[in-house]
N, C-alpha and C. Protein backbone atom coordinates (compact mmCIF):
# COMPACT_ATOMS: atom_id res chain seq x y z
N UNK A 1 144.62 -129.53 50.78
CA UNK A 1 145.28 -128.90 51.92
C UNK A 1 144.24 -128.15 52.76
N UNK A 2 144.10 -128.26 54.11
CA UNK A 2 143.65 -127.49 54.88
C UNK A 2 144.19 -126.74 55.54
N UNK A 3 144.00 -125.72 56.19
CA UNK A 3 144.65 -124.85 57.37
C UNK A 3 143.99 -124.25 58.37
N UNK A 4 144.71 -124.30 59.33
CA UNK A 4 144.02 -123.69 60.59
C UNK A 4 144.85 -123.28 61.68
N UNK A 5 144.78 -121.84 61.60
CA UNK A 5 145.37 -120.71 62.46
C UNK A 5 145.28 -120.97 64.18
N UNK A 6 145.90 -120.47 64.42
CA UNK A 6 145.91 -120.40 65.63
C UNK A 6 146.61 -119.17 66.90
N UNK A 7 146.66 -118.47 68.17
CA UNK A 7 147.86 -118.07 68.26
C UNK A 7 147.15 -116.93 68.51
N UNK A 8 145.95 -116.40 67.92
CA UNK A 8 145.32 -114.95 68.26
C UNK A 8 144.99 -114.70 69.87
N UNK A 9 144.75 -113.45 69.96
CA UNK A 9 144.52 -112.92 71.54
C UNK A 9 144.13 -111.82 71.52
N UNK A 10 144.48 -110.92 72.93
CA UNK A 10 143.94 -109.56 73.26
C UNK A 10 145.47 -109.46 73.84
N UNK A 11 146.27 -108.14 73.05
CA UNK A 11 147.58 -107.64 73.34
C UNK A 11 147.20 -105.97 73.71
N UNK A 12 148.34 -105.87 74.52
CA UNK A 12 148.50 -104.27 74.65
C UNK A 12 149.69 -103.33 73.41
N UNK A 13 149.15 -102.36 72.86
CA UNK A 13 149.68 -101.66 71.97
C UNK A 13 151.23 -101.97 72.74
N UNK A 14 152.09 -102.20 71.50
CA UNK A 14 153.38 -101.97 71.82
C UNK A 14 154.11 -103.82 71.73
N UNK A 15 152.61 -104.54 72.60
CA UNK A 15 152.98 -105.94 72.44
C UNK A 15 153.30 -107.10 71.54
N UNK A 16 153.93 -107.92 71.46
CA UNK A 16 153.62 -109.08 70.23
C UNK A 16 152.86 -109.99 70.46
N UNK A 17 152.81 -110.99 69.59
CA UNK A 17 152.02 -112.28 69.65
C UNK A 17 152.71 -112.71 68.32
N UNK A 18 152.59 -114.31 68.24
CA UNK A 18 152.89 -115.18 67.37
C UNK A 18 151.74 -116.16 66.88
N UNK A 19 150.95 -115.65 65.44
CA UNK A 19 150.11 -116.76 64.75
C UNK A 19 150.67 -117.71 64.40
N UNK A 20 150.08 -119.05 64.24
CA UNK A 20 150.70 -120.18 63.40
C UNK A 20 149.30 -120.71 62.76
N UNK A 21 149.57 -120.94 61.57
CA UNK A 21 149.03 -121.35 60.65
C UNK A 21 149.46 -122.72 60.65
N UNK A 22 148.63 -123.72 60.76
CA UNK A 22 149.07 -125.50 60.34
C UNK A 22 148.41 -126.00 59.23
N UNK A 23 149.11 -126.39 57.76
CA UNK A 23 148.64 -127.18 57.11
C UNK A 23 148.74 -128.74 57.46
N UNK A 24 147.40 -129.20 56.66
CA UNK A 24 147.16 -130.84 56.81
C UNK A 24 147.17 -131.40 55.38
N UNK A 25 147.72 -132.01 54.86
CA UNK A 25 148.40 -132.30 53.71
C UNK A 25 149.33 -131.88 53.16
N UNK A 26 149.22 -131.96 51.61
CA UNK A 26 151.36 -132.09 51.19
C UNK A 26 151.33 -130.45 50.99
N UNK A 27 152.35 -129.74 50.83
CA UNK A 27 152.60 -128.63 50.49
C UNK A 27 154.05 -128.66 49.91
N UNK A 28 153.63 -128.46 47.90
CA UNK A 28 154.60 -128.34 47.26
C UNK A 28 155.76 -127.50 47.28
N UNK A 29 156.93 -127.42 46.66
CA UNK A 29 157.25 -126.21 46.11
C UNK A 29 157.28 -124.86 45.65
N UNK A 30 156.35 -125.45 44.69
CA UNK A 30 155.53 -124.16 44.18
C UNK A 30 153.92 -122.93 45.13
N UNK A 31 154.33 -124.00 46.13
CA UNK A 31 153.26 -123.23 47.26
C UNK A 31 153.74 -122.24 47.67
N UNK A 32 152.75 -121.13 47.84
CA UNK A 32 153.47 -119.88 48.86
C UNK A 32 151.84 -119.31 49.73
N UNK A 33 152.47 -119.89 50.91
CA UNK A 33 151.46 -119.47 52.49
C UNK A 33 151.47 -117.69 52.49
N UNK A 34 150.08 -117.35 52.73
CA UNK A 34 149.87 -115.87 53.30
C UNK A 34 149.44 -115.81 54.06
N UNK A 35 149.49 -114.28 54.72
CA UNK A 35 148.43 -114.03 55.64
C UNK A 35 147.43 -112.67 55.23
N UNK A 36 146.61 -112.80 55.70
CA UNK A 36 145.90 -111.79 55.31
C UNK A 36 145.00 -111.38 56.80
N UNK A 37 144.48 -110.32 56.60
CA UNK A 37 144.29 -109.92 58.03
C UNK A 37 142.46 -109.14 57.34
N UNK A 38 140.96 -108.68 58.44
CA UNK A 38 140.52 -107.85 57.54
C UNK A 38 139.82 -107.49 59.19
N UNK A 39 140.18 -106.20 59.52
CA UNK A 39 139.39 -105.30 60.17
C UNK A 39 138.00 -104.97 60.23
N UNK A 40 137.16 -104.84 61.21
CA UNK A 40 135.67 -104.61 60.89
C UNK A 40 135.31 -103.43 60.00
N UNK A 41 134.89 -103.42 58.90
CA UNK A 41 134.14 -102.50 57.97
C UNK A 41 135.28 -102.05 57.36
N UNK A 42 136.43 -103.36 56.86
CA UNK A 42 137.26 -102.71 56.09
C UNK A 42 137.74 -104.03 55.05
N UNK A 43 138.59 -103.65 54.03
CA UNK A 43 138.60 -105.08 52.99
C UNK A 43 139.44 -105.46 53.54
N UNK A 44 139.43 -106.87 53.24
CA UNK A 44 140.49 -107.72 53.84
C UNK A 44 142.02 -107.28 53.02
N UNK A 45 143.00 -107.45 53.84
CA UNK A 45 144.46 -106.79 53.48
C UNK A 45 145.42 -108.00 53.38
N UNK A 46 146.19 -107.98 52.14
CA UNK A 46 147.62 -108.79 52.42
C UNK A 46 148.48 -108.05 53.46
N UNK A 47 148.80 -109.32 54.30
CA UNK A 47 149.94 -108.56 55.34
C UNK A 47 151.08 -109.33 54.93
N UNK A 48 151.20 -110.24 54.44
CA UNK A 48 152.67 -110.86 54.06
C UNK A 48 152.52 -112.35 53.33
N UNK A 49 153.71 -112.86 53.03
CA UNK A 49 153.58 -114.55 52.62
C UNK A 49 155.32 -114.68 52.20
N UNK A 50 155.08 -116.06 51.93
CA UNK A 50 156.18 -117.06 52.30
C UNK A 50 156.04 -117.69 51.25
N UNK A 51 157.53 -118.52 50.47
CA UNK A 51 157.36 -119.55 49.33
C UNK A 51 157.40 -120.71 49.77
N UNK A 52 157.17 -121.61 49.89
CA UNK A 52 157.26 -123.25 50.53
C UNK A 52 158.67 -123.22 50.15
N UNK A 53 158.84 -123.00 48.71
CA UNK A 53 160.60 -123.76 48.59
C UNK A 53 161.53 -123.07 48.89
N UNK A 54 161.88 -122.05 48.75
CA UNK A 54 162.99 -121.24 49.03
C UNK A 54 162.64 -119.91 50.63
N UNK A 55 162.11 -120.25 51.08
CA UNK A 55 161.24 -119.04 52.06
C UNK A 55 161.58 -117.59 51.89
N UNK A 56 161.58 -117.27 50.88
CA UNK A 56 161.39 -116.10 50.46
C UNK A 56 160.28 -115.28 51.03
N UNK A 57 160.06 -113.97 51.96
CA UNK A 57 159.53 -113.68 51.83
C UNK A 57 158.96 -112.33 51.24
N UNK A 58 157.55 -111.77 51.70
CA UNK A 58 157.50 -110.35 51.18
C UNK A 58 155.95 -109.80 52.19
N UNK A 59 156.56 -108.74 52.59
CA UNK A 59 155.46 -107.81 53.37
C UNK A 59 154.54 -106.63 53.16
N UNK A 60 153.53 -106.50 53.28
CA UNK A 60 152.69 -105.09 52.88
C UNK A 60 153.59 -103.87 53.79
N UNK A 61 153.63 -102.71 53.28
CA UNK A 61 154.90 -101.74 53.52
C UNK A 61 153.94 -101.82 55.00
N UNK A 62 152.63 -101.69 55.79
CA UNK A 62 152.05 -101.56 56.67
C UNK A 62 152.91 -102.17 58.10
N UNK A 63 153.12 -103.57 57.49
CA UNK A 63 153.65 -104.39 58.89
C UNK A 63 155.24 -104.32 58.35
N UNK A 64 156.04 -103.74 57.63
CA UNK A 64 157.35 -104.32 57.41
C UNK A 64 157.85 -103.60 58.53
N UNK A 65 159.39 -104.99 59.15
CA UNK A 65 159.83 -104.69 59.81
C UNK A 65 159.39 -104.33 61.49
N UNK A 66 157.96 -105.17 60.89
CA UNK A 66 157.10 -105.14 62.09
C UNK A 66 156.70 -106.72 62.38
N UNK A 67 156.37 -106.79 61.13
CA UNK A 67 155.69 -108.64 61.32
C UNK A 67 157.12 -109.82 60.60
N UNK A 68 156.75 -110.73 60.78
CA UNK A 68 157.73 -111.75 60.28
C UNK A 68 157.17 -112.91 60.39
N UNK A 69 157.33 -113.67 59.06
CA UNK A 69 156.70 -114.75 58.56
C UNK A 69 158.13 -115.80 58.42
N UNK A 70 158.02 -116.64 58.99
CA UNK A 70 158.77 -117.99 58.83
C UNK A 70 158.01 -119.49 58.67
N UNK A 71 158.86 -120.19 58.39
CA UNK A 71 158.16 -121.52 58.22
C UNK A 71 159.13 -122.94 58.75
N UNK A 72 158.46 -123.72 59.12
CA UNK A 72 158.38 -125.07 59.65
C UNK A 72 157.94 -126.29 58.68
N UNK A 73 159.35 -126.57 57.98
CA UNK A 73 158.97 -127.93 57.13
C UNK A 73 158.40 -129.12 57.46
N UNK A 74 158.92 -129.60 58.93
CA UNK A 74 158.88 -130.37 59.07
C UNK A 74 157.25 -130.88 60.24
N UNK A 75 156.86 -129.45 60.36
CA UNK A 75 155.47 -129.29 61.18
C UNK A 75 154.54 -128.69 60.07
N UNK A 76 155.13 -128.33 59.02
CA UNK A 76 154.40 -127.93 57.98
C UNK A 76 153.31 -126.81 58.51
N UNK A 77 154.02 -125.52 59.06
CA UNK A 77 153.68 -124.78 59.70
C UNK A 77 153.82 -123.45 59.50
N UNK A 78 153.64 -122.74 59.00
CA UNK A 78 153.81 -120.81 59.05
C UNK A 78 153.45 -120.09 60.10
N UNK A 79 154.53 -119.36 60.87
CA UNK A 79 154.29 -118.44 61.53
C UNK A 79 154.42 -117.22 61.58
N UNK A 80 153.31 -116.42 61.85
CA UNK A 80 153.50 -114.87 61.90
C UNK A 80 153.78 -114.02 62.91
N UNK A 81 155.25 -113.87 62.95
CA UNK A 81 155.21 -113.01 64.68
C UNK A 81 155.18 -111.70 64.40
N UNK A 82 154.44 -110.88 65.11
CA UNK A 82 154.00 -109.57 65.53
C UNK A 82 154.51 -108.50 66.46
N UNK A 83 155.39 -107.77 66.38
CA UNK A 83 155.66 -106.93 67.04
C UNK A 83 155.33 -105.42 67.02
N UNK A 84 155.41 -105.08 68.11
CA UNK A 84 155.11 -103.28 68.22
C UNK A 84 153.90 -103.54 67.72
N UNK A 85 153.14 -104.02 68.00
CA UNK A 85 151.52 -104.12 67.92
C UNK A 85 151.04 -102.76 67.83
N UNK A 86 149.79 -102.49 66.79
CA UNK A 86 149.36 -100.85 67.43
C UNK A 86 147.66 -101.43 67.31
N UNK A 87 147.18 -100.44 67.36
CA UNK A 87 145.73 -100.42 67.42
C UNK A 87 145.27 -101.05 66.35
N UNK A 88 145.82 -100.30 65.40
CA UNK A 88 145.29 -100.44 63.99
C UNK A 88 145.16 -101.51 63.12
N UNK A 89 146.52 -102.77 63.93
CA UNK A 89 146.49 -103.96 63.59
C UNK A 89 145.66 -104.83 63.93
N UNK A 90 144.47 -104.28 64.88
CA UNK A 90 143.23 -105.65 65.37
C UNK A 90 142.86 -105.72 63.88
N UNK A 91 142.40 -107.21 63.77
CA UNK A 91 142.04 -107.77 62.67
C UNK A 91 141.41 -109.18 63.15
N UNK A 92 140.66 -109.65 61.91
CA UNK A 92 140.99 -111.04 61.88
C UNK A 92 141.93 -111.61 60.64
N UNK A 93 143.07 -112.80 61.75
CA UNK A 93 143.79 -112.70 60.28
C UNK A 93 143.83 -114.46 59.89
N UNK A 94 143.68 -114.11 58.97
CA UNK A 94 143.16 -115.54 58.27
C UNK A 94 144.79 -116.17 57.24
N UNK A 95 144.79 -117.40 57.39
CA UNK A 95 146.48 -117.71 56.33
C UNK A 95 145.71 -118.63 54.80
N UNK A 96 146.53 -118.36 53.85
CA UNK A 96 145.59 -119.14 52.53
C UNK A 96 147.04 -119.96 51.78
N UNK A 97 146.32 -120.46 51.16
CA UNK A 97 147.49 -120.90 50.24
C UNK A 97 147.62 -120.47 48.66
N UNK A 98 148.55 -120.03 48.09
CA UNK A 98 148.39 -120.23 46.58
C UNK A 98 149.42 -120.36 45.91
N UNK A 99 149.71 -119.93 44.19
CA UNK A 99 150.52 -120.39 43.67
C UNK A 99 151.79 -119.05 43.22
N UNK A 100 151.41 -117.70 44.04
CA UNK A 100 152.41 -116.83 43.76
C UNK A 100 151.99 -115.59 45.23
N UNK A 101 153.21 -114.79 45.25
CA UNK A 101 152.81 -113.93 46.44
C UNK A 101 152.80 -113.02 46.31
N UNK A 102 151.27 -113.33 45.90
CA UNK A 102 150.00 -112.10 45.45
C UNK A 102 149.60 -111.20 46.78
N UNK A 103 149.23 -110.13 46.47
CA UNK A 103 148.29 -109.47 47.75
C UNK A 103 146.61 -109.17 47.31
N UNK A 104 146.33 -110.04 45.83
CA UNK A 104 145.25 -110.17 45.55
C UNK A 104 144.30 -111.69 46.75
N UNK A 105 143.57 -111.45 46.80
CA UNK A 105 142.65 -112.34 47.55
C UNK A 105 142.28 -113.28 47.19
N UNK A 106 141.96 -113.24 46.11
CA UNK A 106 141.21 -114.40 45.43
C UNK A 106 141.96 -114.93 44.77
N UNK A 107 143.19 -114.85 45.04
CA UNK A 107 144.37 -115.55 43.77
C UNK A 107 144.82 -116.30 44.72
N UNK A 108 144.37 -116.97 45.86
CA UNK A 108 144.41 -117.75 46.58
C UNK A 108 143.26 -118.90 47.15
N UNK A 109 143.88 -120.67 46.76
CA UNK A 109 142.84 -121.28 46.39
C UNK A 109 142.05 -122.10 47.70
N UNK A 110 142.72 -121.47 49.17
CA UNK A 110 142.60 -122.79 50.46
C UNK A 110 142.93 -121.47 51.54
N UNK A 111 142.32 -121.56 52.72
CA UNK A 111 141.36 -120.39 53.46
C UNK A 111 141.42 -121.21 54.81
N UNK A 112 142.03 -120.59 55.89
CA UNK A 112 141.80 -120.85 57.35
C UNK A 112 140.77 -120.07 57.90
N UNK A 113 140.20 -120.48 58.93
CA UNK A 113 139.02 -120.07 59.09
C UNK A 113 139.05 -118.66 60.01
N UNK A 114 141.14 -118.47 60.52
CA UNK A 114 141.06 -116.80 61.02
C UNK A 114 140.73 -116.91 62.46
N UNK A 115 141.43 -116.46 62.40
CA UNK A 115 141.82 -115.91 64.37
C UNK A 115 142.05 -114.69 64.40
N UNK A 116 141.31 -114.13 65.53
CA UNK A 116 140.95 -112.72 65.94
C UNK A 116 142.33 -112.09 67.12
N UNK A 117 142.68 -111.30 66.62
CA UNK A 117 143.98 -110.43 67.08
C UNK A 117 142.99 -108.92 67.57
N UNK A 118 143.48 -108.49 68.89
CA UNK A 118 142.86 -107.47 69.53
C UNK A 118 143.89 -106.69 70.25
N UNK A 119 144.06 -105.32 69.52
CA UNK A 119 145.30 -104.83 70.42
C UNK A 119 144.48 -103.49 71.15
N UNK A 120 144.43 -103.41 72.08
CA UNK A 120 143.90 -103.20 73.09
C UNK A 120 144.29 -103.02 74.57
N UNK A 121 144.88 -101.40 74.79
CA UNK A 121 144.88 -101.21 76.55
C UNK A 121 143.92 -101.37 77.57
C-alpha cells in the first residue's frame, strides 16, 4: 500500500481545510488509516484515525470536535476535515497505515510523504 496526501495550504485562524489521504492498493479490514501531524521542533502527534471496516473513529482530545476523519471505499480514500483552525495546528501532517488505532508512531507500517498545513493571518 502506498499513500499520498494531499489538500494542505495556508488558512486563516478560525478557517478549515480538507486533507485527503489516497491509498494505492488493497486495504483490508483489519486496516485502520491515521493521521498524524508534527510541528517544527516538536514530536510528531497522533491527531486521529479510522478502521477500514467499521469506520470507527478516535481523536487526540487536541483536535476533538474540531477535526473529522471519514472514509471513501470506493476511492479508497481518508479524509481529514479541519475546522476552527488555530495557530497551533500548522503542522506537517502525514496519513500511515496500521493494524490498530494507536497514537504510537511506529506502530504504523506505510507513511505518506505529508502535506504542510499553515494557519496563518
Amino acid at each position: 500500500v502506498q499513500l499520498v496526501e494531499s489538500g494542505g495550504g495556508l488558512v486563516q485562524p478560525g478557517g478549515s481545510l480538507r486533507l485527503s489521504c489516497v491509498a494505492s492498493g488493497r486495504l483490508f479490514s483489519s486496516h485502520v488509516i491515521a493521521w498524524f501531524r508534527r510541528a517544527p521542533g516538536k514530536e510528531r502527534e497522533f491527531v486521529g484515525a479510522i478502521r477500514w471496516s467499521n469506520s470507527r473513529t478516535y481523536y487526540s482530545n487536541s483536535v476533538k470536535d474540531r477535526f473529522f476523519i471519514s472514509k471513501d471505499n470506493a476511492g479508497n480514500t481518508v479524509s481529514l476535515q479541519m475546522n476552527s483552525l488555530k495557530s497551533e495546528d500548522t503542522a506537517v501532517y502525514s496519513c500511515a497505515v496500521g493494524t490498530s488505532p494507536s497514537y504510537i508512531a511506529t506502530e504504523y507500517f506505510r507513511w505518506g510523504q505529508g502535506t504542510q498545513v499553515t494557519v496563518s493571518s
